[in-house]
PDB file of N, CA and C in Angstrom:
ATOM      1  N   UNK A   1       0.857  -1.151   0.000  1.00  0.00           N
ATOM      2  CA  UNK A   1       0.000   0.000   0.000  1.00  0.00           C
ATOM      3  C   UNK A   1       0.911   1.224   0.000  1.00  0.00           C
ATOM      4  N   UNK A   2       0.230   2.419  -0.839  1.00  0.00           N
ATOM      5  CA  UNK A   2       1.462   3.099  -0.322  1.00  0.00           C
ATOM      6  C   UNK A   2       0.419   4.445  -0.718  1.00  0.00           C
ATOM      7  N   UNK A   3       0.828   5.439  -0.009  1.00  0.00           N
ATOM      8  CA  UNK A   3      -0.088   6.247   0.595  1.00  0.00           C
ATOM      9  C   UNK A   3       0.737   7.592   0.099  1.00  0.00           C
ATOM     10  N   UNK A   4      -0.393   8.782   0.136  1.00  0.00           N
ATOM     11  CA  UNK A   4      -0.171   9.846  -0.785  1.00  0.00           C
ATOM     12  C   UNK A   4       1.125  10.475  -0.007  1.00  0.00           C
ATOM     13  N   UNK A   5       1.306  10.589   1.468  1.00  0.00           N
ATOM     14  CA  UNK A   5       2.614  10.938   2.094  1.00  0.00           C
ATOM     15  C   UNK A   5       2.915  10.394   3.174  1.00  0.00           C
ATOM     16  N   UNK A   6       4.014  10.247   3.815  1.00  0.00           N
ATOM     17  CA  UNK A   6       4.300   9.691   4.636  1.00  0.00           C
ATOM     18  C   UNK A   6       4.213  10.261   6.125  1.00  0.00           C
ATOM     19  N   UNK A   7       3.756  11.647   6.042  1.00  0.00           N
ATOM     20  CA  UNK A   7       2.902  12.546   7.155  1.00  0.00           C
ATOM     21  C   UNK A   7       1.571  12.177   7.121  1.00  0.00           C
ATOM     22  N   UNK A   8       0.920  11.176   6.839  1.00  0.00           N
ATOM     23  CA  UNK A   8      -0.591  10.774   6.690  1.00  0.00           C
ATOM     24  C   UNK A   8      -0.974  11.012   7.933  1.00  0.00           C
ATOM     25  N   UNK A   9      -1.703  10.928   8.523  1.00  0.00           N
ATOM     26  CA  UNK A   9      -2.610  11.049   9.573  1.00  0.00           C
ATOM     27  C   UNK A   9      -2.989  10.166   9.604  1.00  0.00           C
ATOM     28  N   UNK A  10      -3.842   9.289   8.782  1.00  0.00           N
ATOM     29  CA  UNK A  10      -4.469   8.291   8.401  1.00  0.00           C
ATOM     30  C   UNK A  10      -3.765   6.847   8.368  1.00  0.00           C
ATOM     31  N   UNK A  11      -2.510   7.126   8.318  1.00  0.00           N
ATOM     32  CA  UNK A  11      -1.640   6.002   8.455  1.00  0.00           C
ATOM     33  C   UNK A  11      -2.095   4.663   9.287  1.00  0.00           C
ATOM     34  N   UNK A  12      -2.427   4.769  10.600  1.00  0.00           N
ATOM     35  CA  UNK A  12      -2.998   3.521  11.518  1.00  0.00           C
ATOM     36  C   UNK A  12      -3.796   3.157  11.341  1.00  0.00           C
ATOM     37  N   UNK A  13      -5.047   3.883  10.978  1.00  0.00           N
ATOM     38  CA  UNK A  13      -6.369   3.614  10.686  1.00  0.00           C
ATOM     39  C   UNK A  13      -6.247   2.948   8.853  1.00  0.00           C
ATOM     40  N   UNK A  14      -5.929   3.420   7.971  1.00  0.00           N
ATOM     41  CA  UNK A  14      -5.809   2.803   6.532  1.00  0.00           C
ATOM     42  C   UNK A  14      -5.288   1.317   7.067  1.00  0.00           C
ATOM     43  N   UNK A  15      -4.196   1.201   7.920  1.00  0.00           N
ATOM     44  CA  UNK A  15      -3.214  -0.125   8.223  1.00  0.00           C
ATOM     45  C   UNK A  15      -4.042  -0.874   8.699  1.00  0.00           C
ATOM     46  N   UNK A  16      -4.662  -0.565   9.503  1.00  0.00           N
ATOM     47  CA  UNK A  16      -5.600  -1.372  10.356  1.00  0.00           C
ATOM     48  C   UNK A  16      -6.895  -1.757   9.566  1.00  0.00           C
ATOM     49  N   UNK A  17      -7.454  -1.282   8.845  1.00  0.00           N
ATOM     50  CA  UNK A  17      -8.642  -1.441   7.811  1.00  0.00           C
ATOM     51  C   UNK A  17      -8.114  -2.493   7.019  1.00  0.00           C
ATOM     52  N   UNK A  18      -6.700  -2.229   6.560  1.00  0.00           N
ATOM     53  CA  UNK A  18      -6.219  -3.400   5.715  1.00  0.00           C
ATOM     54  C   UNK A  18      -5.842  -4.430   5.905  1.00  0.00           C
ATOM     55  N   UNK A  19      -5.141  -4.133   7.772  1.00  0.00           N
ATOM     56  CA  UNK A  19      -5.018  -5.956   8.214  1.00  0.00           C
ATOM     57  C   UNK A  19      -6.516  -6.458   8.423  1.00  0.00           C
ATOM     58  N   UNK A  20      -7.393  -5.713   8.683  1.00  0.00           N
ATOM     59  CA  UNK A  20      -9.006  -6.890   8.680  1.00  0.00           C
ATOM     60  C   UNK A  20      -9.372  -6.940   7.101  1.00  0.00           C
ATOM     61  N   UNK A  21      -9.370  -6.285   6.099  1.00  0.00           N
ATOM     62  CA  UNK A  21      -9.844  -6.829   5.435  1.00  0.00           C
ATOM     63  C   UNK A  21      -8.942  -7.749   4.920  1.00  0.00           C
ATOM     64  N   UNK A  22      -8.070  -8.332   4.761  1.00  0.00           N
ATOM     65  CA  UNK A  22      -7.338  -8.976   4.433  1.00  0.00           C
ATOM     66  C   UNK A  22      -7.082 -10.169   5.392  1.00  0.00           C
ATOM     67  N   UNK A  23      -7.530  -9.805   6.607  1.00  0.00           N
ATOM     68  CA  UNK A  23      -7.824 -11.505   7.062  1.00  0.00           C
ATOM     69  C   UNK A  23      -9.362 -12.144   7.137  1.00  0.00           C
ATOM     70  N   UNK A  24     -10.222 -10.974   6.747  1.00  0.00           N
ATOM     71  CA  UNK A  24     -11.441 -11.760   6.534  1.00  0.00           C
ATOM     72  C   UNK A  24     -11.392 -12.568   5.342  1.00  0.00           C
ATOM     73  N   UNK A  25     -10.265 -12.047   4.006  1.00  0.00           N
ATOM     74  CA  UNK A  25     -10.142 -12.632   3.113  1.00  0.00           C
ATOM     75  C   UNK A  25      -9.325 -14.092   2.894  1.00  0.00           C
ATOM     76  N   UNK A  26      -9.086 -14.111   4.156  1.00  0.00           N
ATOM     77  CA  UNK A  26      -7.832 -15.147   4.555  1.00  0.00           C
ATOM     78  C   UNK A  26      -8.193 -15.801   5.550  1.00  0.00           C
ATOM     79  N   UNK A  27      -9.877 -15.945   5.943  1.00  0.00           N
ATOM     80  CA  UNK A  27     -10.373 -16.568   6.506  1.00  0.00           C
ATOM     81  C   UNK A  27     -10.055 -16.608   8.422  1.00  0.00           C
ATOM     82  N   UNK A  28      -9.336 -16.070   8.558  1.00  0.00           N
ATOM     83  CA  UNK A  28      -9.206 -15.825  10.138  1.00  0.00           C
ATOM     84  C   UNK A  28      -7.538 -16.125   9.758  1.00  0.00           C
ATOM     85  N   UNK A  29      -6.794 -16.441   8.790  1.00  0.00           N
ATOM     86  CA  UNK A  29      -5.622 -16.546   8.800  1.00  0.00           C
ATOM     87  C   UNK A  29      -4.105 -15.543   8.930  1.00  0.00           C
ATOM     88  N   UNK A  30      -3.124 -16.218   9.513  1.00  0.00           N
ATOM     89  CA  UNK A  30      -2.463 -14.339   9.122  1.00  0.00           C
ATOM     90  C   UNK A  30      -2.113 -14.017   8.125  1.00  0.00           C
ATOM     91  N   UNK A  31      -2.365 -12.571   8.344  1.00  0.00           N
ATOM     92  CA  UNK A  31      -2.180 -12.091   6.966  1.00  0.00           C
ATOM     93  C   UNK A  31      -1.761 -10.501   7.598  1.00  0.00           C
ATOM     94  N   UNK A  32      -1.247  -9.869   6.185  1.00  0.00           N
ATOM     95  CA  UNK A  32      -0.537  -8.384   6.835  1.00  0.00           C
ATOM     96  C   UNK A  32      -0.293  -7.880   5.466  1.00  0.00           C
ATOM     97  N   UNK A  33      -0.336  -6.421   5.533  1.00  0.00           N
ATOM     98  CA  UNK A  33      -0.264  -5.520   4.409  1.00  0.00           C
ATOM     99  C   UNK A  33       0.987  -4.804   4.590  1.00  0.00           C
ATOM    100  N   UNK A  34       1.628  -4.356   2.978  1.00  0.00           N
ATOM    101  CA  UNK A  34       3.288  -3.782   3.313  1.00  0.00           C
ATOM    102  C   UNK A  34       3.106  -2.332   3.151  1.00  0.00           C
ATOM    103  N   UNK A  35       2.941  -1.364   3.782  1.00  0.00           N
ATOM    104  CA  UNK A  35       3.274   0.232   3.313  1.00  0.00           C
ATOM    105  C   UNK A  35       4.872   0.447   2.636  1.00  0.00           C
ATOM    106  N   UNK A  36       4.666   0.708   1.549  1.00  0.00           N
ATOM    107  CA  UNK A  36       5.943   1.182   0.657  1.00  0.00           C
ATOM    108  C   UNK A  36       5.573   2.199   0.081  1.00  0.00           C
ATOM    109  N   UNK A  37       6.763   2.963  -0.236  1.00  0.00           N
ATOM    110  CA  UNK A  37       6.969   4.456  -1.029  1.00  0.00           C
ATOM    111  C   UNK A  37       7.386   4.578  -1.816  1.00  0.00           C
ATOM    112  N   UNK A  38       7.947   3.281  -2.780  1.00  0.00           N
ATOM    113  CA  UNK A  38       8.349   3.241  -4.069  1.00  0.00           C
ATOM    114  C   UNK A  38       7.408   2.315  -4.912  1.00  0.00           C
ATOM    115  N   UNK A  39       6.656   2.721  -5.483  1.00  0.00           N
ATOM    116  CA  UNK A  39       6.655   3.899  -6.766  1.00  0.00           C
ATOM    117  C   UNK A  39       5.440   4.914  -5.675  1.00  0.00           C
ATOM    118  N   UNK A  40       6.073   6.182  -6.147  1.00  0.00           N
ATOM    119  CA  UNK A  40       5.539   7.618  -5.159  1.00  0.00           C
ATOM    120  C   UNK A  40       3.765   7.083  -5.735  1.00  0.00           C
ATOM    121  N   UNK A  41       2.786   7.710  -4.850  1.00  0.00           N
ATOM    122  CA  UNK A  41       1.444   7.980  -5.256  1.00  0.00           C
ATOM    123  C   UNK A  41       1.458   8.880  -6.213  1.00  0.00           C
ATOM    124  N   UNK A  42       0.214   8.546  -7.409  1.00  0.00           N
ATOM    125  CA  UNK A  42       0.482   9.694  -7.953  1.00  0.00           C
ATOM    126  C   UNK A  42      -1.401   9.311  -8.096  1.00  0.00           C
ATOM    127  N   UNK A  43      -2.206  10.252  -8.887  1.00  0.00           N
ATOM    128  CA  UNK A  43      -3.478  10.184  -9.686  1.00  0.00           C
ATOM    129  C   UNK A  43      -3.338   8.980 -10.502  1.00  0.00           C
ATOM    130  N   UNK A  44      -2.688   8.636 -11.103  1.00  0.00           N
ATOM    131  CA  UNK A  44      -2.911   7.904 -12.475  1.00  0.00           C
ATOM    132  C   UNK A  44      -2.855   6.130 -11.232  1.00  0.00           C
ATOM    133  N   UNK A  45      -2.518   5.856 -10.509  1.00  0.00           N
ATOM    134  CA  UNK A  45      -2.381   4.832  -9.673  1.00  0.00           C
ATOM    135  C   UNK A  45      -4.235   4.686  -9.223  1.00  0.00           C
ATOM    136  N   UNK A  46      -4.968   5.614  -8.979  1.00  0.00           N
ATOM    137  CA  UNK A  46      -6.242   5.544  -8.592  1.00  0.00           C
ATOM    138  C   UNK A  46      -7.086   4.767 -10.015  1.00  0.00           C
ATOM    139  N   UNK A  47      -8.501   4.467  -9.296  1.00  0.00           N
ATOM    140  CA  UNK A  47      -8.906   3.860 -10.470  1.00  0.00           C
ATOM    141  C   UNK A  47     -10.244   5.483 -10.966  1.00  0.00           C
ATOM    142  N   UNK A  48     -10.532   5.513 -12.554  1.00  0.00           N
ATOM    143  CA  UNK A  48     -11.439   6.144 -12.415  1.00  0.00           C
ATOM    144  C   UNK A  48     -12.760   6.968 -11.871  1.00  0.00           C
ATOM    145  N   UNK A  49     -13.412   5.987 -11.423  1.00  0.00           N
ATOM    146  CA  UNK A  49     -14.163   6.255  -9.930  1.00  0.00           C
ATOM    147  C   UNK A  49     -13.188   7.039  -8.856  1.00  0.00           C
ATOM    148  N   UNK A  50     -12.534   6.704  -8.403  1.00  0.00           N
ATOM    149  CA  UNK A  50     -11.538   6.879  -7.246  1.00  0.00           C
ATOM    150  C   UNK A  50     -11.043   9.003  -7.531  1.00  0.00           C
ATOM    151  N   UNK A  51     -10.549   8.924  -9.052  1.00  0.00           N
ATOM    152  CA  UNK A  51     -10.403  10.409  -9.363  1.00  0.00           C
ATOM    153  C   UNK A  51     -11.484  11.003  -9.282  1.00  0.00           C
ATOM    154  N   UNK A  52     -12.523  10.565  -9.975  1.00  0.00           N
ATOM    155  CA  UNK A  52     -13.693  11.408  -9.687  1.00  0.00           C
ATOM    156  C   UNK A  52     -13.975  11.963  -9.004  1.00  0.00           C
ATOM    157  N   UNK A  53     -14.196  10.888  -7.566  1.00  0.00           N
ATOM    158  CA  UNK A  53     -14.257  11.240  -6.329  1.00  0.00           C
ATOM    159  C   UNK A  53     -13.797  12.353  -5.518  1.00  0.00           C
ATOM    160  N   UNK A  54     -12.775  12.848  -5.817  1.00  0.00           N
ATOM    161  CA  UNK A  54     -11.737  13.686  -5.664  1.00  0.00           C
ATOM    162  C   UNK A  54     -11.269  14.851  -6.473  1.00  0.00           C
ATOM    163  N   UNK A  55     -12.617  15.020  -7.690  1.00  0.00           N
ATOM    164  CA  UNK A  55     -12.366  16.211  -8.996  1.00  0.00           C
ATOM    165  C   UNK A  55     -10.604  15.714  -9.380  1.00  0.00           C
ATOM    166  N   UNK A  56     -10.176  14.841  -9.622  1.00  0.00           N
ATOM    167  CA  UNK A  56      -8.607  14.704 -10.326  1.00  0.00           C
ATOM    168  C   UNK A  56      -9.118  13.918 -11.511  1.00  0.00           C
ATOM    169  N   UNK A  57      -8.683  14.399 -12.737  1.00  0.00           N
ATOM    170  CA  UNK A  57      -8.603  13.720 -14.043  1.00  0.00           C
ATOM    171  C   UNK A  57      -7.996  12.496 -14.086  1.00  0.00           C
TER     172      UNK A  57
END
């Protein structure tokens, strides 16, 4: 996962959303999500819907 900056605010809460959904998907199994910063966020990484959402082309 990798997130628009690394001053997020949102940081624990996104992490935490992603270790449950990802072990409901894994059935109660472990499972864990990687925050990385390479390749930077950019717009074009979102899906259509997702820009919209947000007025970005």
């Amino acid at each position: 996962m990798t997130l628009t900056t690394p001053g997020c605010p949102m940081i624990e809460s996104l992490a935490q959303g992603v270790q449950w959904a990802l072990l409901g998907i894994a059935g109660g199994a472990a499972a864990a999500g990687e925050l990385v910063w390479d390749p930077p966020s950019q717009p074009s990484m979102m899906t259509a819907i997702g820009r919209a959402a947000i007025g970005v082309r």
